[in-house]
C-alpha atoms as a PDB file:
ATOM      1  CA  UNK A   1     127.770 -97.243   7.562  1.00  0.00           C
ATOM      2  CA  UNK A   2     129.867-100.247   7.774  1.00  0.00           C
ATOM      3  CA  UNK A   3     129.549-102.858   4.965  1.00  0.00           C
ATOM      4  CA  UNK A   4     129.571-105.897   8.091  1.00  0.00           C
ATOM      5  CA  UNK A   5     126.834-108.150   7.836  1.00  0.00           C
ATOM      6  CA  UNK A   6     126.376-109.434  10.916  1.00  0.00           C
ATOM      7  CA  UNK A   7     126.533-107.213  14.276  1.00  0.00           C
ATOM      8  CA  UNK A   8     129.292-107.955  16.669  1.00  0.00           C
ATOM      9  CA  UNK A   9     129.371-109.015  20.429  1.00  0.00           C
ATOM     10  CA  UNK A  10     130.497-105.304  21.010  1.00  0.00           C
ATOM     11  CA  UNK A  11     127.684-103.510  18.659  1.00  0.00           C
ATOM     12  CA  UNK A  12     124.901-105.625  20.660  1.00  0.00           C
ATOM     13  CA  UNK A  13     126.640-104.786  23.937  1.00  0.00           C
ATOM     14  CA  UNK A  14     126.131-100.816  22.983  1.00  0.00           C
ATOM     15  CA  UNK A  15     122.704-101.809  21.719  1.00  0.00           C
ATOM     16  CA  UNK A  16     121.764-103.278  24.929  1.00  0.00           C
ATOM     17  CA  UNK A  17     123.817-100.221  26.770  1.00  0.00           C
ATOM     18  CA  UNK A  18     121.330 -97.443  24.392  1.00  0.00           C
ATOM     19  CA  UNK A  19     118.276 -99.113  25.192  1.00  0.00           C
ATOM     20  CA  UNK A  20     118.927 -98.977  28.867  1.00  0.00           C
ATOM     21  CA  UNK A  21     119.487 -95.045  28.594  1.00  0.00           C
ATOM     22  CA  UNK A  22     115.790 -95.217  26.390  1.00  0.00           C
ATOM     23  CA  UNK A  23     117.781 -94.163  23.213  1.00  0.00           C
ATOM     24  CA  UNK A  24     115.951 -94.617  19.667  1.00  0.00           C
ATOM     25  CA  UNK A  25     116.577 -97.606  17.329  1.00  0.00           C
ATOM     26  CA  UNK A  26     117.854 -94.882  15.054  1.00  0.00           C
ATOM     27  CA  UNK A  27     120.060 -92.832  17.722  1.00  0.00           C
ATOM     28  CA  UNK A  28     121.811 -96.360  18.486  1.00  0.00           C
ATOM     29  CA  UNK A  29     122.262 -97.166  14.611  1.00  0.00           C
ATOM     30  CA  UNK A  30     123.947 -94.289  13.506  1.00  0.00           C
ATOM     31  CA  UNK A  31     126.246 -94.544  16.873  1.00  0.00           C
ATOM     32  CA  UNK A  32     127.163 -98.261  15.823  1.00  0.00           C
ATOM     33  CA  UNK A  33     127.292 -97.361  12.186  1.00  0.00           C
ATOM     34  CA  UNK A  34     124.463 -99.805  10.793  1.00  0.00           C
ATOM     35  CA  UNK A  35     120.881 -99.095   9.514  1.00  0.00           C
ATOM     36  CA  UNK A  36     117.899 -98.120  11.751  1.00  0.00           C
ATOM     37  CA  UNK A  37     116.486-101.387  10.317  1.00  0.00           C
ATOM     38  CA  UNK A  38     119.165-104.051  11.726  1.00  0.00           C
ATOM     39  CA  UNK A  39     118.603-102.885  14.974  1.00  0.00           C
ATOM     40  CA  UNK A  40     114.755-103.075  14.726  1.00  0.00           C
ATOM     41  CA  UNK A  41     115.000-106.392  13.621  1.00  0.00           C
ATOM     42  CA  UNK A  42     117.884-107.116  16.095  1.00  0.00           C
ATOM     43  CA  UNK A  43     116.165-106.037  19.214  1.00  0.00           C
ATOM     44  CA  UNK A  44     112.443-108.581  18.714  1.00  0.00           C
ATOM     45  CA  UNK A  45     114.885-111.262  17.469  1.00  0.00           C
ATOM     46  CA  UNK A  46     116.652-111.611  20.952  1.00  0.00           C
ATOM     47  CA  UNK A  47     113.754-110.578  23.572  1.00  0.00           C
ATOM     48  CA  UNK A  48     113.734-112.199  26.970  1.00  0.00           C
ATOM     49  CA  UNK A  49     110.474-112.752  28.727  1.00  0.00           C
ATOM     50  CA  UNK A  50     110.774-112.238  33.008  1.00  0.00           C
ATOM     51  CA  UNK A  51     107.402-113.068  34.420  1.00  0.00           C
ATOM     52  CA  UNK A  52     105.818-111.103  36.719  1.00  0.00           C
ATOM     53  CA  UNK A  53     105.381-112.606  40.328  1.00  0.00           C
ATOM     54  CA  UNK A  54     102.798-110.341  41.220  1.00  0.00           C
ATOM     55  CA  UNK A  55      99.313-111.427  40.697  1.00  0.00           C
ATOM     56  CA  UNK A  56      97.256-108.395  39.242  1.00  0.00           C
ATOM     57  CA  UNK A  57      98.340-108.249  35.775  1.00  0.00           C
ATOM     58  CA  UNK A  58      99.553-111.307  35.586  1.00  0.00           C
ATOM     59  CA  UNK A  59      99.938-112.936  32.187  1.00  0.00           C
ATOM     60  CA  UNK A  60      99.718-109.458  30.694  1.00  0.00           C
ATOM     61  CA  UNK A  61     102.494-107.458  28.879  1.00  0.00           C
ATOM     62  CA  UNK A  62     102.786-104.258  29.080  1.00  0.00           C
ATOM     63  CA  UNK A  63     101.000-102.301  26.848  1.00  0.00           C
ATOM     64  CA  UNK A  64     104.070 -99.930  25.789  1.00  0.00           C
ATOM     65  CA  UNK A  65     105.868-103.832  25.129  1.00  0.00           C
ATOM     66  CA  UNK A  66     103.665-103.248  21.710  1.00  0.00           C
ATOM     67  CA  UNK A  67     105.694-100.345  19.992  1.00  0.00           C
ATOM     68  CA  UNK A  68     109.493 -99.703  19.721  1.00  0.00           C
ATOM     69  CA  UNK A  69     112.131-100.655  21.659  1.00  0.00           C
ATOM     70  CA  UNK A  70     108.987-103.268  22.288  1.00  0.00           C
ATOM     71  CA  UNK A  71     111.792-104.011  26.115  1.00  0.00           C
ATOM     72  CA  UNK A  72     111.882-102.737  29.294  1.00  0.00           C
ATOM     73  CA  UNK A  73     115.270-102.063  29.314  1.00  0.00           C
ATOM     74  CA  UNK A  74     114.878 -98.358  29.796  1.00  0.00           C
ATOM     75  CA  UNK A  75     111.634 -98.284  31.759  1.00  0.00           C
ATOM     76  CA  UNK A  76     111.392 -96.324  34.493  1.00  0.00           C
ATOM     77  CA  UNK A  77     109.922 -98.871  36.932  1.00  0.00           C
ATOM     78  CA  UNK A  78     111.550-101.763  35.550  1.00  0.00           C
ATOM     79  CA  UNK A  79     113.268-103.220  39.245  1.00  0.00           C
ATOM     80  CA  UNK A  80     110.082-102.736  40.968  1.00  0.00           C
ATOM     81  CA  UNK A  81     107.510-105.624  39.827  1.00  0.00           C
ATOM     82  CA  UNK A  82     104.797-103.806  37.926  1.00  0.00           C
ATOM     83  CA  UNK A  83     102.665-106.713  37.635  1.00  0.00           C
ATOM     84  CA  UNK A  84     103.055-107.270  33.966  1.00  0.00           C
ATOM     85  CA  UNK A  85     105.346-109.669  32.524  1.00  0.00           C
ATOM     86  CA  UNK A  86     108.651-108.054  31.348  1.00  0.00           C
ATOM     87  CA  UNK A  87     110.829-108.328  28.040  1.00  0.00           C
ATOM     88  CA  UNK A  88     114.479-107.165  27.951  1.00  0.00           C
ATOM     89  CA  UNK A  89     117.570-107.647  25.476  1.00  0.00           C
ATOM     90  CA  UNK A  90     120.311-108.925  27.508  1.00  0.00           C
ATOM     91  CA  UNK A  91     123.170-109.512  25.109  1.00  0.00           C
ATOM     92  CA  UNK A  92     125.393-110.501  28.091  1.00  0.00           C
ATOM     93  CA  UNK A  93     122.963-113.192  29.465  1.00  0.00           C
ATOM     94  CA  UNK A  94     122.582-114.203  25.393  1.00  0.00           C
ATOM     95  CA  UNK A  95     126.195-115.124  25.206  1.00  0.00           C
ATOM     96  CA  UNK A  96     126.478-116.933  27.632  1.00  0.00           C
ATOM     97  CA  UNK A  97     123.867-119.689  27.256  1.00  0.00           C
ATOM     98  CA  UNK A  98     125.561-119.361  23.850  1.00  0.00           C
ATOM     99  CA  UNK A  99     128.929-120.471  25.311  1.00  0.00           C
ATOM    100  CA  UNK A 100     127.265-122.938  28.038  1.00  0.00           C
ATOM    101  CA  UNK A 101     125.293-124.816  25.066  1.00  0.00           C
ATOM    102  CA  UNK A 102     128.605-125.103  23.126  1.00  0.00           C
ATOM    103  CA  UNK A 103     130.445-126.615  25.879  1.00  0.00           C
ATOM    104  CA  UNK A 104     127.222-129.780  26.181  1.00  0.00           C
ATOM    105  CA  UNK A 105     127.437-129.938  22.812  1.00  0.00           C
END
């Protein structure tokens, strides 16, 4: 394991990348070289609510939102509207309110 502190652009890109293909928190820490525990604390840290348009379930999570990777970025169903609201990690999206918010500032 690297002795980095902080977790580059790149290692939340392949975070975001593992996820998607419903890796573990652990499989995508030992393929970016950092603890299990950085990642778990990574992936909650950054979570993006999408709310669900469709009126059933609405206002609900989804009950597997409540255990690891706690996102739907590897869910099965996640482009058809399930009816509960949706988290993902979206590193991309992430930087770049990052960059838009520097330029106002």
């Amino acid at each position: 394991m690297t002795k980095h502190k902080h977790l580059t652009f790149s290692d939340r890109l392949d975070i975001e990348s593992g996820l998607r293909n419903s890796k573990t928190f652990t499989l995508i820490a030992s393929q970016i070289g950092k603890d299990p525990s950085t990642v778990s604390k990574e992936v909650p840290k950054h979570i993006q609510v999408k709310k669900s348009s469709v009126h059933s379930n609405k206002g609900n999570n989804c009950p597997k939102l409540c255990k690891p990777p706690y996102v739907c970025n590897g869910c099965p169903i996640k482009n058809r509207d399930c009816g509960f609201n949706k988290q993902f990690y979206n590193q991309l999206k992430l930087e770049w309110d990052k960059r838009a918010s520097r330029k106002v500032s």
